[in-house]
PDB file of N, CA and C in Angstrom:
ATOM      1  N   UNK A   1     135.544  57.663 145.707  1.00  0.00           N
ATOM      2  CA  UNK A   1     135.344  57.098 144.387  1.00  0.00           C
ATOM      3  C   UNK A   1     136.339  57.738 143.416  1.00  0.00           C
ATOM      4  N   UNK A   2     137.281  56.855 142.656  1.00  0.00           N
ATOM      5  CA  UNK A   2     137.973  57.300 141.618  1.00  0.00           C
ATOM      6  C   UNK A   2     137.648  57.923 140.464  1.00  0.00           C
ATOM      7  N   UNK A   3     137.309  58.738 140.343  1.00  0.00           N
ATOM      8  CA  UNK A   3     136.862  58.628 138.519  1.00  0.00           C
ATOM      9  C   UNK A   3     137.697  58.748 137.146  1.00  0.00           C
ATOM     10  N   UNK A   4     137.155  57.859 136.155  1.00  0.00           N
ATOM     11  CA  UNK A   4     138.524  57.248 135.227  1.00  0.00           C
ATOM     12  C   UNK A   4     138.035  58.207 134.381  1.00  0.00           C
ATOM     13  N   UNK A   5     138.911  58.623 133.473  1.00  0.00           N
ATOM     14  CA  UNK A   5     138.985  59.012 131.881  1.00  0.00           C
ATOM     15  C   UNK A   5     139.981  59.227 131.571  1.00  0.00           C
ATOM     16  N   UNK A   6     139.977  58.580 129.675  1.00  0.00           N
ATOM     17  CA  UNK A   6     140.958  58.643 129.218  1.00  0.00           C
ATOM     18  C   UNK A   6     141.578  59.713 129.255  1.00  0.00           C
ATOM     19  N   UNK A   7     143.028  59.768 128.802  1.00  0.00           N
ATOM     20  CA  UNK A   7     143.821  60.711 128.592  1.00  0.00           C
ATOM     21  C   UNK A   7     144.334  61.320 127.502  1.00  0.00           C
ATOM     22  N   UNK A   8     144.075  60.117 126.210  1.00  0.00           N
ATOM     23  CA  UNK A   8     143.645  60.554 125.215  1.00  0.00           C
ATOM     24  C   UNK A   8     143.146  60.944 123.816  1.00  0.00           C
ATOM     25  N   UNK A   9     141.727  60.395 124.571  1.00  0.00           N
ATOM     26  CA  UNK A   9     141.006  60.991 123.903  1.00  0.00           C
ATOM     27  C   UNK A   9     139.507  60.917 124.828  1.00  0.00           C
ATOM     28  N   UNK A  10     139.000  62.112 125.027  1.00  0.00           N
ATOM     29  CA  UNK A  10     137.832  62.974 125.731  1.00  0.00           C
ATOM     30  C   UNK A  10     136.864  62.226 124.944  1.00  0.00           C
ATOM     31  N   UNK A  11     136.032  62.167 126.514  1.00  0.00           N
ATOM     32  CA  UNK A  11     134.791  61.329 126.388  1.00  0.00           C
ATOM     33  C   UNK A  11     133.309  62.554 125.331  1.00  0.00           C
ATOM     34  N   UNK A  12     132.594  62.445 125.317  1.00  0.00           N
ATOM     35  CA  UNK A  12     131.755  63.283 124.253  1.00  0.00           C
ATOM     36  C   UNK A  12     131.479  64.411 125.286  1.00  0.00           C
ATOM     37  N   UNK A  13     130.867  64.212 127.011  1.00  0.00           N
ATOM     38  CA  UNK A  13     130.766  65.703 127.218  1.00  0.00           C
ATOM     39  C   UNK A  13     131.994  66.359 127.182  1.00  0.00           C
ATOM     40  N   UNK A  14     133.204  66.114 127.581  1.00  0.00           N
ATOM     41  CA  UNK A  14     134.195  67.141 127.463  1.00  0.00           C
ATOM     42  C   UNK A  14     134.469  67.827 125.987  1.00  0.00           C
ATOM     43  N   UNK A  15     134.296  66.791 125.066  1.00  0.00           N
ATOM     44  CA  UNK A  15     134.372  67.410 123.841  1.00  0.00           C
ATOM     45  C   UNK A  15     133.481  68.235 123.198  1.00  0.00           C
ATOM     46  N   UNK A  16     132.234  68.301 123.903  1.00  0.00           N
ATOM     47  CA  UNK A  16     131.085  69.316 123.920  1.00  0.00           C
ATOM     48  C   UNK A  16     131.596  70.638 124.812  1.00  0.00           C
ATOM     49  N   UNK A  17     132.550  70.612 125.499  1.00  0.00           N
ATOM     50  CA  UNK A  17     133.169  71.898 126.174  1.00  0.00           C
ATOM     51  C   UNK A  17     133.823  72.238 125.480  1.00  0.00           C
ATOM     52  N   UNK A  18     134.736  71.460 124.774  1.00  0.00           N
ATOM     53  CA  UNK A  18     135.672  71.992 123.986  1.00  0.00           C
ATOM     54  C   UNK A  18     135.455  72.366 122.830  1.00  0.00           C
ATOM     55  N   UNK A  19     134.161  71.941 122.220  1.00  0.00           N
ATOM     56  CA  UNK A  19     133.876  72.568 120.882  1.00  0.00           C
ATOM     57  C   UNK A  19     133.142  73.578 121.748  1.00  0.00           C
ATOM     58  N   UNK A  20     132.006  74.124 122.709  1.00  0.00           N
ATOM     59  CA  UNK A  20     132.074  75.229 122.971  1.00  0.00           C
ATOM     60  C   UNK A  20     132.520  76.718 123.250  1.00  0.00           C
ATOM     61  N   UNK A  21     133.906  76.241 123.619  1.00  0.00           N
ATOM     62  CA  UNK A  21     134.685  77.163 123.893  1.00  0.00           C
ATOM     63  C   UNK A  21     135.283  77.510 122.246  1.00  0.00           C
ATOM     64  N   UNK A  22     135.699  76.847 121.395  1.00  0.00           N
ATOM     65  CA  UNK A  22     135.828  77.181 120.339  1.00  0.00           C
ATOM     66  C   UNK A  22     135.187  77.890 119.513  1.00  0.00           C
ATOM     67  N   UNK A  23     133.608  77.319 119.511  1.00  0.00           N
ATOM     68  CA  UNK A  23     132.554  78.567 118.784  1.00  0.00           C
ATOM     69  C   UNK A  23     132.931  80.015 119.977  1.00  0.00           C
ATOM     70  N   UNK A  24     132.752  79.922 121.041  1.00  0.00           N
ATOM     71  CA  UNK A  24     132.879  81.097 121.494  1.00  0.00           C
ATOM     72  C   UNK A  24     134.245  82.355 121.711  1.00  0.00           C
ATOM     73  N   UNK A  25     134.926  81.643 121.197  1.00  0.00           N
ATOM     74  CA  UNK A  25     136.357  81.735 120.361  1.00  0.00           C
ATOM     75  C   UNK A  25     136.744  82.544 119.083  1.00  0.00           C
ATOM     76  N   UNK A  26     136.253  81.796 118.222  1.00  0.00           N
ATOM     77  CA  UNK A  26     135.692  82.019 117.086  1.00  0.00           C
ATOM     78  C   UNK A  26     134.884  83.054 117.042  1.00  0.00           C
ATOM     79  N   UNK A  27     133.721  83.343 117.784  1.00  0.00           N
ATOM     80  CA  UNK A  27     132.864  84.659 117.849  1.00  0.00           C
ATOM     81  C   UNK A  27     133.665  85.884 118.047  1.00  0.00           C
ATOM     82  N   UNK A  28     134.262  85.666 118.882  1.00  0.00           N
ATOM     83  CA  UNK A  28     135.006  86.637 119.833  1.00  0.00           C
ATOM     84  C   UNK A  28     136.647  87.026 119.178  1.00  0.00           C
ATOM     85  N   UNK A  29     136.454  86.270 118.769  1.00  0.00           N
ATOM     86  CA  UNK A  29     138.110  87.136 117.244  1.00  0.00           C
ATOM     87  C   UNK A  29     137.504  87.576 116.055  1.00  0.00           C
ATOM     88  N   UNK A  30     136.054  87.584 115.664  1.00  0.00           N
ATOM     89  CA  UNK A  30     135.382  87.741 114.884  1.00  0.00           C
ATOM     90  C   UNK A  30     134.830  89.241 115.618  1.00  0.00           C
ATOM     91  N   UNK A  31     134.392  89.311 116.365  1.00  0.00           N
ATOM     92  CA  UNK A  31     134.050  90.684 117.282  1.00  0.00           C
ATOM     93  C   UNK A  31     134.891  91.693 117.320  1.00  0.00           C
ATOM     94  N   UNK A  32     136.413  91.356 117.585  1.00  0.00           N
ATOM     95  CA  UNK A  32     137.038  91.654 118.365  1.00  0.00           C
ATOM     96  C   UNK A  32     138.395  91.900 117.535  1.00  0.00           C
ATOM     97  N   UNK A  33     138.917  92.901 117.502  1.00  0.00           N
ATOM     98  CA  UNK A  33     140.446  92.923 116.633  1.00  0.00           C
ATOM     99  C   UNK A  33     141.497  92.237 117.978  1.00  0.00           C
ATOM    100  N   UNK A  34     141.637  92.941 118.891  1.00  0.00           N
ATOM    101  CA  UNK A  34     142.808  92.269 119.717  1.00  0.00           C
ATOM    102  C   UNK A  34     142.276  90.840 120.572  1.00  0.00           C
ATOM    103  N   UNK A  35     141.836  90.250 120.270  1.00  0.00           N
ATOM    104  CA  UNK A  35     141.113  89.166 121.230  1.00  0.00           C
ATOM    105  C   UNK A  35     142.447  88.100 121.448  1.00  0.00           C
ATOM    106  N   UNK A  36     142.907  87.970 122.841  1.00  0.00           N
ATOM    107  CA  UNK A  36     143.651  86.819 122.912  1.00  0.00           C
ATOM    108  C   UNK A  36     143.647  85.599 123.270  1.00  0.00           C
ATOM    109  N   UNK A  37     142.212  85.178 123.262  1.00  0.00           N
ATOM    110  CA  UNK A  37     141.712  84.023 123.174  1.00  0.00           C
ATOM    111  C   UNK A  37     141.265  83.536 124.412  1.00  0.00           C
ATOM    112  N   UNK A  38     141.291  84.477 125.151  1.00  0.00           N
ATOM    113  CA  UNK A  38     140.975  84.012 126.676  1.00  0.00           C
ATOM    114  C   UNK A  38     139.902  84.472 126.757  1.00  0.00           C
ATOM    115  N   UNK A  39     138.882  83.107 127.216  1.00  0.00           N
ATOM    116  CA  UNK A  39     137.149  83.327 127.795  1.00  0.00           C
ATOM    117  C   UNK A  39     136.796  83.304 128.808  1.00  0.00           C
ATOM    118  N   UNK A  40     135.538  83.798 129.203  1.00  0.00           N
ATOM    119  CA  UNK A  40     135.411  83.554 130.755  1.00  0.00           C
ATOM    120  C   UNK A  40     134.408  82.001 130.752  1.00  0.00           C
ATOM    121  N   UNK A  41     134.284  81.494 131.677  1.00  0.00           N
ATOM    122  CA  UNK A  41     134.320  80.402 131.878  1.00  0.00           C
ATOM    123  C   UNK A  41     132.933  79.720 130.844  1.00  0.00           C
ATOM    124  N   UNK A  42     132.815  78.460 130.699  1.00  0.00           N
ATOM    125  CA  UNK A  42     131.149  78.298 130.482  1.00  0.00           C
ATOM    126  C   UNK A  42     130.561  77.324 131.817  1.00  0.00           C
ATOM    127  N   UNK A  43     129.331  78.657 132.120  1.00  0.00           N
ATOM    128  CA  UNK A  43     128.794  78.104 133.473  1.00  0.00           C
ATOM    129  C   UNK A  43     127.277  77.084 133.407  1.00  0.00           C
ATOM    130  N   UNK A  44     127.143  77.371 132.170  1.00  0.00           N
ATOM    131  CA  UNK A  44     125.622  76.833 131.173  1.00  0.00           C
ATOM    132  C   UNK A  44     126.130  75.994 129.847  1.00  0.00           C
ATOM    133  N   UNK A  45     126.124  75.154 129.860  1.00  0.00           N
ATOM    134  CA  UNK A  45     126.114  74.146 128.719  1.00  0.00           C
ATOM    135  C   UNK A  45     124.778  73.120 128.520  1.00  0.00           C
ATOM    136  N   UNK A  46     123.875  73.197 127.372  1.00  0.00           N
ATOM    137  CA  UNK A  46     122.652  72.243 127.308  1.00  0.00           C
ATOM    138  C   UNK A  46     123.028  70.679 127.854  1.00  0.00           C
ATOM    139  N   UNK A  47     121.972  70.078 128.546  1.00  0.00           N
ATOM    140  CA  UNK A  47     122.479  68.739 128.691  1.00  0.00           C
ATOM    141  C   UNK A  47     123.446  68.480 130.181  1.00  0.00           C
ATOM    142  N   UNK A  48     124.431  69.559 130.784  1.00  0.00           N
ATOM    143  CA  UNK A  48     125.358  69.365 131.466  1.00  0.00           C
ATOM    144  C   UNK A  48     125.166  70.208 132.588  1.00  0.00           C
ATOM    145  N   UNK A  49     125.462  69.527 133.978  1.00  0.00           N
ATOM    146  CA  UNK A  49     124.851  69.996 134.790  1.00  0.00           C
ATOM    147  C   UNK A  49     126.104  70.955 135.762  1.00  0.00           C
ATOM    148  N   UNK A  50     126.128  72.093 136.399  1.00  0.00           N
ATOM    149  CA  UNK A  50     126.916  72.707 136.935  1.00  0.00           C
ATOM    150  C   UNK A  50     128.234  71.470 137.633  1.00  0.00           C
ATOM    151  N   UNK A  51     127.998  70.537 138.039  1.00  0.00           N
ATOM    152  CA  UNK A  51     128.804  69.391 138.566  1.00  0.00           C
ATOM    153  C   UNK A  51     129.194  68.961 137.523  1.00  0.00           C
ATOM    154  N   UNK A  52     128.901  68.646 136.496  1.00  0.00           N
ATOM    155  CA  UNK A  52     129.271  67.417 135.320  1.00  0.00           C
ATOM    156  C   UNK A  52     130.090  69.343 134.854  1.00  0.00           C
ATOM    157  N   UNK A  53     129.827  70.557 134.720  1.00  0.00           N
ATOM    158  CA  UNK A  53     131.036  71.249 134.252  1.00  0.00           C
ATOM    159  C   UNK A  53     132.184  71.380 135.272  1.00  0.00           C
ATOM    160  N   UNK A  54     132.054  71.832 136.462  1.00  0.00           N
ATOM    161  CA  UNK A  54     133.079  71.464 137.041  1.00  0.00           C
ATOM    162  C   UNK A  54     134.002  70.567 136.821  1.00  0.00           C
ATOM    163  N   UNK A  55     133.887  68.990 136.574  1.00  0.00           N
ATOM    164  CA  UNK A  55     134.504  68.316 136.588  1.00  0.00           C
ATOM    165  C   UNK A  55     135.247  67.854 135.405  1.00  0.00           C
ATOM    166  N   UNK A  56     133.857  68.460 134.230  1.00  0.00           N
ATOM    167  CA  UNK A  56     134.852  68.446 133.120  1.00  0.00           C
ATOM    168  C   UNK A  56     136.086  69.819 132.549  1.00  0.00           C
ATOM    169  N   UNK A  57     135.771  70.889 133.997  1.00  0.00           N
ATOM    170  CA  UNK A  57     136.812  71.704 133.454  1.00  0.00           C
ATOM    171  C   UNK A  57     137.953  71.248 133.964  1.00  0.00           C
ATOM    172  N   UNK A  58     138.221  70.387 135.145  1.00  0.00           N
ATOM    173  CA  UNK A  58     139.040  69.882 135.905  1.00  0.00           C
ATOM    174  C   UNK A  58     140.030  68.687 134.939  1.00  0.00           C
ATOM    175  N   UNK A  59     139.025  67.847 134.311  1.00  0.00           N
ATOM    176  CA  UNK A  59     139.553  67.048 133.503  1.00  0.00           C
ATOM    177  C   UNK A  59     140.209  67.132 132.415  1.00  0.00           C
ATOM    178  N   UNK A  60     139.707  68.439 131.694  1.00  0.00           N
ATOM    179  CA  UNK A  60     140.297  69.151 130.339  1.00  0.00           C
ATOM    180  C   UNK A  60     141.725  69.701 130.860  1.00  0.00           C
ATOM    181  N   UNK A  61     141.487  70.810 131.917  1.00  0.00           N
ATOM    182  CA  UNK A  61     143.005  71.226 132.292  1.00  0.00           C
ATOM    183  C   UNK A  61     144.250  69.879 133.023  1.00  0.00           C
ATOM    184  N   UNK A  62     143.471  68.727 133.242  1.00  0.00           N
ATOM    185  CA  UNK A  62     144.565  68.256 133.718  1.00  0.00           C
ATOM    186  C   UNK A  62     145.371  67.199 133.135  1.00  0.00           C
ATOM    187  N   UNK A  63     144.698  67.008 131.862  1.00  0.00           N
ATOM    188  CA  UNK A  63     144.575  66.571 130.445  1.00  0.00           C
ATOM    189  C   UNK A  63     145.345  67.694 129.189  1.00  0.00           C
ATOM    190  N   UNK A  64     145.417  68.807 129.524  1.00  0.00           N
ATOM    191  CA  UNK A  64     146.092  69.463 128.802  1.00  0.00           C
ATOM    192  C   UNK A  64     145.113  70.114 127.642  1.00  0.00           C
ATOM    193  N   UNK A  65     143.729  69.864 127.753  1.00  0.00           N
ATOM    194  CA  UNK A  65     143.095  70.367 126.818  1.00  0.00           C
ATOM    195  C   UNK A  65     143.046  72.420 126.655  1.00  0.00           C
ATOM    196  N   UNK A  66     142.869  72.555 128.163  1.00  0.00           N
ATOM    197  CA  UNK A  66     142.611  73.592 128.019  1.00  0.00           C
ATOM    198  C   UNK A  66     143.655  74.197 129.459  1.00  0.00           C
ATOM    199  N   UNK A  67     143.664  75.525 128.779  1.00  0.00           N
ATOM    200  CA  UNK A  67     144.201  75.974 129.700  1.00  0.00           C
ATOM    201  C   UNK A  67     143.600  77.161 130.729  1.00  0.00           C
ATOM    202  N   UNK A  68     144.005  77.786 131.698  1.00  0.00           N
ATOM    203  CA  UNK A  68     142.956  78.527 132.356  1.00  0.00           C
ATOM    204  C   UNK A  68     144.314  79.740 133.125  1.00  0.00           C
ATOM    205  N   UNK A  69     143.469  81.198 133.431  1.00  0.00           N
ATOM    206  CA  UNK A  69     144.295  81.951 134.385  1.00  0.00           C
ATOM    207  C   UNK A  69     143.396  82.379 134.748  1.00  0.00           C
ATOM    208  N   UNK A  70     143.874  83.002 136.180  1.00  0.00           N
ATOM    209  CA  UNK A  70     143.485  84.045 137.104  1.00  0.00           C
ATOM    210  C   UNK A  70     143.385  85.784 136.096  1.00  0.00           C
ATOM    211  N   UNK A  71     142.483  85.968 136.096  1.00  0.00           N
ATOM    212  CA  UNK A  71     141.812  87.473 135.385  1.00  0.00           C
ATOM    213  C   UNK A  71     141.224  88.380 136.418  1.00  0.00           C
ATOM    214  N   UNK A  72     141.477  88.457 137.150  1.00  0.00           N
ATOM    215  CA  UNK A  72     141.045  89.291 138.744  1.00  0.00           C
ATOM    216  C   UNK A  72     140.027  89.214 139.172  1.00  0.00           C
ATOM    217  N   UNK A  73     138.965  90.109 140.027  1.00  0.00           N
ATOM    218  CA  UNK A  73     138.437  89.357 140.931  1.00  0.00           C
ATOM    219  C   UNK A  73     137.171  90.005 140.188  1.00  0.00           C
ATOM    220  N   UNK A  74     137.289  90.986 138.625  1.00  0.00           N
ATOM    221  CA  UNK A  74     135.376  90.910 138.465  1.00  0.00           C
ATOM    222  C   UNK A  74     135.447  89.733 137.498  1.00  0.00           C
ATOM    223  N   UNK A  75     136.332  89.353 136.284  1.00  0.00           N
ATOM    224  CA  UNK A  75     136.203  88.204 135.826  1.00  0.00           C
ATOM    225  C   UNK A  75     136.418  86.873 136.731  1.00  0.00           C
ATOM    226  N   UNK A  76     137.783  86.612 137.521  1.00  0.00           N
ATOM    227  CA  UNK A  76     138.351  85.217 138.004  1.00  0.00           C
ATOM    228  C   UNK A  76     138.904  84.483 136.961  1.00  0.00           C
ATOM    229  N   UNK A  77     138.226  82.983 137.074  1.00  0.00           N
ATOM    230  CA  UNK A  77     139.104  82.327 135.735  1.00  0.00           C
ATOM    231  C   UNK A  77     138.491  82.365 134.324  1.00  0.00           C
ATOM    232  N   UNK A  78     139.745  82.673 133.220  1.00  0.00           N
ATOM    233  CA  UNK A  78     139.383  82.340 132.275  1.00  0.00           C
ATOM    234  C   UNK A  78     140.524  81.369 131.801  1.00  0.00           C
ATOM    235  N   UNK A  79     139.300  81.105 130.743  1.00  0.00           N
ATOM    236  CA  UNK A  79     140.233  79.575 129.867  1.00  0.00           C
ATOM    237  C   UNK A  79     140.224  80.033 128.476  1.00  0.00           C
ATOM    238  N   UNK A  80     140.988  78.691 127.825  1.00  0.00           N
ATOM    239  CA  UNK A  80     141.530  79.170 126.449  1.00  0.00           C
ATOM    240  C   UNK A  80     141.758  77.616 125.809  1.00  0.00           C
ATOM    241  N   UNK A  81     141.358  77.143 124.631  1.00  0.00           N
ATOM    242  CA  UNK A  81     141.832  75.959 124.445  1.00  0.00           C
ATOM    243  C   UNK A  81     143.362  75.855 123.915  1.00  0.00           C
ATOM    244  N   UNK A  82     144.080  75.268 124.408  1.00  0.00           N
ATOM    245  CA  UNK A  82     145.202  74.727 124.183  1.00  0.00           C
ATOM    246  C   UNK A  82     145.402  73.955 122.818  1.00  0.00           C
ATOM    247  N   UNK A  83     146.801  73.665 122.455  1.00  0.00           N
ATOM    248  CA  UNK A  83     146.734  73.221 120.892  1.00  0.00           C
ATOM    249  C   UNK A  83     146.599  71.730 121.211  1.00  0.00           C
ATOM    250  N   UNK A  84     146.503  71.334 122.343  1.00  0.00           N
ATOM    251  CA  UNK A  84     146.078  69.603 122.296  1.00  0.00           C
ATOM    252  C   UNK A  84     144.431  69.885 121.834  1.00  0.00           C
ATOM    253  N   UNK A  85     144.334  70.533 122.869  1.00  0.00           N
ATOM    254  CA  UNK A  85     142.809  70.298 122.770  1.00  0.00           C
ATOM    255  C   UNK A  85     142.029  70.971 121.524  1.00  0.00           C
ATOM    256  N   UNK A  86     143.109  71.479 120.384  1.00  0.00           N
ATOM    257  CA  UNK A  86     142.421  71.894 119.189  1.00  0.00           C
ATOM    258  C   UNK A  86     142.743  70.375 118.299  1.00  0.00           C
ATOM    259  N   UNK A  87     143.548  69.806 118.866  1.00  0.00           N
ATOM    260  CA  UNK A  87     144.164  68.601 118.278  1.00  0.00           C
ATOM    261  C   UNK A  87     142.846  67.727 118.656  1.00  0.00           C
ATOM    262  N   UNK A  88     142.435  67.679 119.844  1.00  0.00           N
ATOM    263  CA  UNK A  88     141.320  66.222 120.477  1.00  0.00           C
ATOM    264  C   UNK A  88     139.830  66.639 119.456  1.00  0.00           C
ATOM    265  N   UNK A  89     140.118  68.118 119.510  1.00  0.00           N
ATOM    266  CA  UNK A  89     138.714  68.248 118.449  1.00  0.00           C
ATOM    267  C   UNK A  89     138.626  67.512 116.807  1.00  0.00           C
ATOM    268  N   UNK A  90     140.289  68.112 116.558  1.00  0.00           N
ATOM    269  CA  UNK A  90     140.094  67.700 114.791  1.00  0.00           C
ATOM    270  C   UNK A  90     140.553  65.959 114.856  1.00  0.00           C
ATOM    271  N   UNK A  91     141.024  65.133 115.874  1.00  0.00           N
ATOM    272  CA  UNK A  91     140.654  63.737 115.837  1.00  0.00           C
ATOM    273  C   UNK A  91     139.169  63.032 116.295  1.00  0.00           C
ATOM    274  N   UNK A  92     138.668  63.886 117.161  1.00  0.00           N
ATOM    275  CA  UNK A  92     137.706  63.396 117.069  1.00  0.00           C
ATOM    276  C   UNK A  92     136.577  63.621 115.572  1.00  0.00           C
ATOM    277  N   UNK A  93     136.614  64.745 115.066  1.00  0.00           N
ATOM    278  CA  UNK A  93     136.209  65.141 114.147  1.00  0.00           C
ATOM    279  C   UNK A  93     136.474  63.789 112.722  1.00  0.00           C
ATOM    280  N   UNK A  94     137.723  63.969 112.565  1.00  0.00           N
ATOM    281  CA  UNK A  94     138.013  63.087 111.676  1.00  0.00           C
ATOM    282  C   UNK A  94     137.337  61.304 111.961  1.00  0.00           C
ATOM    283  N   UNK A  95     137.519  60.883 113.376  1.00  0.00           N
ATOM    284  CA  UNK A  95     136.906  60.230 113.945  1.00  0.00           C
ATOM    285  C   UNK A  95     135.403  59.767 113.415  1.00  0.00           C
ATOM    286  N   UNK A  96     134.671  60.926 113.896  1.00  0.00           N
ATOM    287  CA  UNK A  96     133.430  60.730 113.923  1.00  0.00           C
ATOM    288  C   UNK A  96     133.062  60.518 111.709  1.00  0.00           C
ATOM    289  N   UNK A  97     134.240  61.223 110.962  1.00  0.00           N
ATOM    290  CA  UNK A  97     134.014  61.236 109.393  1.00  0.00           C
ATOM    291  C   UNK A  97     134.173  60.107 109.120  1.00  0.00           C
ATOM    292  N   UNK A  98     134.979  59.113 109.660  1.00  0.00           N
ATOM    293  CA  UNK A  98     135.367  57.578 109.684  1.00  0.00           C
ATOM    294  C   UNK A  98     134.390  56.705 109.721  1.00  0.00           C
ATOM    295  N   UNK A  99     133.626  57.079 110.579  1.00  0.00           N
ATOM    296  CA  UNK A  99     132.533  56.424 111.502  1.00  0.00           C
ATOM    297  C   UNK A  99     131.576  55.926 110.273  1.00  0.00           C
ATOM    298  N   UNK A 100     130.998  57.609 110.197  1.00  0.00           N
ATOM    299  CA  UNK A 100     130.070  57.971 109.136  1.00  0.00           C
ATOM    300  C   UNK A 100     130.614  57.018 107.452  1.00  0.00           C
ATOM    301  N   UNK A 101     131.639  56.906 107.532  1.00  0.00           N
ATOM    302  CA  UNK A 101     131.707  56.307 105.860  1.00  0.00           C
ATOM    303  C   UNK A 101     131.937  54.322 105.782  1.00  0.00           C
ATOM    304  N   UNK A 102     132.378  54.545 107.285  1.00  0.00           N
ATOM    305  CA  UNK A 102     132.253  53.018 107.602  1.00  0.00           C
ATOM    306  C   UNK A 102     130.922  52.157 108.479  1.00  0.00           C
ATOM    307  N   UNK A 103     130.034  53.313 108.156  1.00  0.00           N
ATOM    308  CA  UNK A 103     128.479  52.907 108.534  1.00  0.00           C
ATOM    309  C   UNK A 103     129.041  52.127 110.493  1.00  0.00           C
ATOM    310  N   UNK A 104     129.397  53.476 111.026  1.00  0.00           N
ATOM    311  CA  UNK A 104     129.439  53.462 112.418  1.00  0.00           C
ATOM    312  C   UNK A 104     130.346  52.773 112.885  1.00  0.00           C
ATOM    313  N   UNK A 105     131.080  51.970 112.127  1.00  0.00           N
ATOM    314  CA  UNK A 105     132.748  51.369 112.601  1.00  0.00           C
ATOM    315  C   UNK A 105     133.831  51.535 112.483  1.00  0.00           C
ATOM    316  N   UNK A 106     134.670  52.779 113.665  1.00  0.00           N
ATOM    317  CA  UNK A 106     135.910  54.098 112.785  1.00  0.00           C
ATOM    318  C   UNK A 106     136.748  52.434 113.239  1.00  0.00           C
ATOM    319  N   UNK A 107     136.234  51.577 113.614  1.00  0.00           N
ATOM    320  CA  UNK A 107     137.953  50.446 113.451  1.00  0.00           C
ATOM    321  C   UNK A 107     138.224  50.162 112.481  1.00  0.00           C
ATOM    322  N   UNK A 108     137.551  49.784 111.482  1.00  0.00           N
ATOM    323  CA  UNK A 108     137.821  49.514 109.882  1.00  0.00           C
ATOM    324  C   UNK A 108     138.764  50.718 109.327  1.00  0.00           C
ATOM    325  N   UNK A 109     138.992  51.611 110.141  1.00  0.00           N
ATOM    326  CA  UNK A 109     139.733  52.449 109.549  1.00  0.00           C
ATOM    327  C   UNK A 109     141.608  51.940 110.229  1.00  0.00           C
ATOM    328  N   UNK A 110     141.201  51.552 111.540  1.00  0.00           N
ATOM    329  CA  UNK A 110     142.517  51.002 112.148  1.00  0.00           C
ATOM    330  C   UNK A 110     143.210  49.421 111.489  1.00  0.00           C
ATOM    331  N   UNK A 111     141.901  48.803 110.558  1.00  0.00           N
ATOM    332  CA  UNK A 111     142.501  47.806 110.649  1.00  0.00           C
ATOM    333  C   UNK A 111     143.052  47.605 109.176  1.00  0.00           C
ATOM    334  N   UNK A 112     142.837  48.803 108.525  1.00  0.00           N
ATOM    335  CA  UNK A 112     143.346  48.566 107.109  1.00  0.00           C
ATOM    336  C   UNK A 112     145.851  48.377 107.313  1.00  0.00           C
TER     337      UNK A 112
END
């Protein structure tokens, strides 16, 4: 079985990873004076099931959202969002402000 998704722009769970990783981002340069933005993975997300993250970490990195390295063998991988994928957040964001002022239709915004 193939599975489709766009390329771009991320369906709502991936963009629920990707605003996750951002709050936890955000925490963690807030914690942290040298923080270089690299997290360890998220293995728990509400709603999303260990398979549905797998696949959306697969889809984000191959999509360019996020990026990921090898951190040795007590961490493994960590990820980091990439500037697309700070980009897929603030369009969707703006997106969803569209939505909201065009009482749920962001096309009225395409068709001016």
């Amino acid at each position: 079985m193939n599975a489709q998704f766009p390329f771009n722009t991320p369906d709502p769970q991936n963009l629920q990873v990707l605003e996750a990783y951002q709050v936890r981002a955000a925490a963690a340069k807030a914690a942290t004076e040298d923080f270089n933005g690299w997290l360890e993975r998220i293995d728990a997300l509400e709603g999303l099931t260990t398979a549905d993250l797998t696949r959306i970490h697969g889809q984000l990195i191959a999509t360019g959202n996020l990026k990921f390295e090898i951190s040795g063998r007590s961490v493994g991988l960590c990820y980091k969002l990439s500037d697309r994928g700070r980009q897929s957040l603030e369009k969707a964001r703006a997106t969803a402000v569209l939505a909201d002022k065009h009482g749920g239709d962001e096309s009225a915004h395409y068709a001016a």
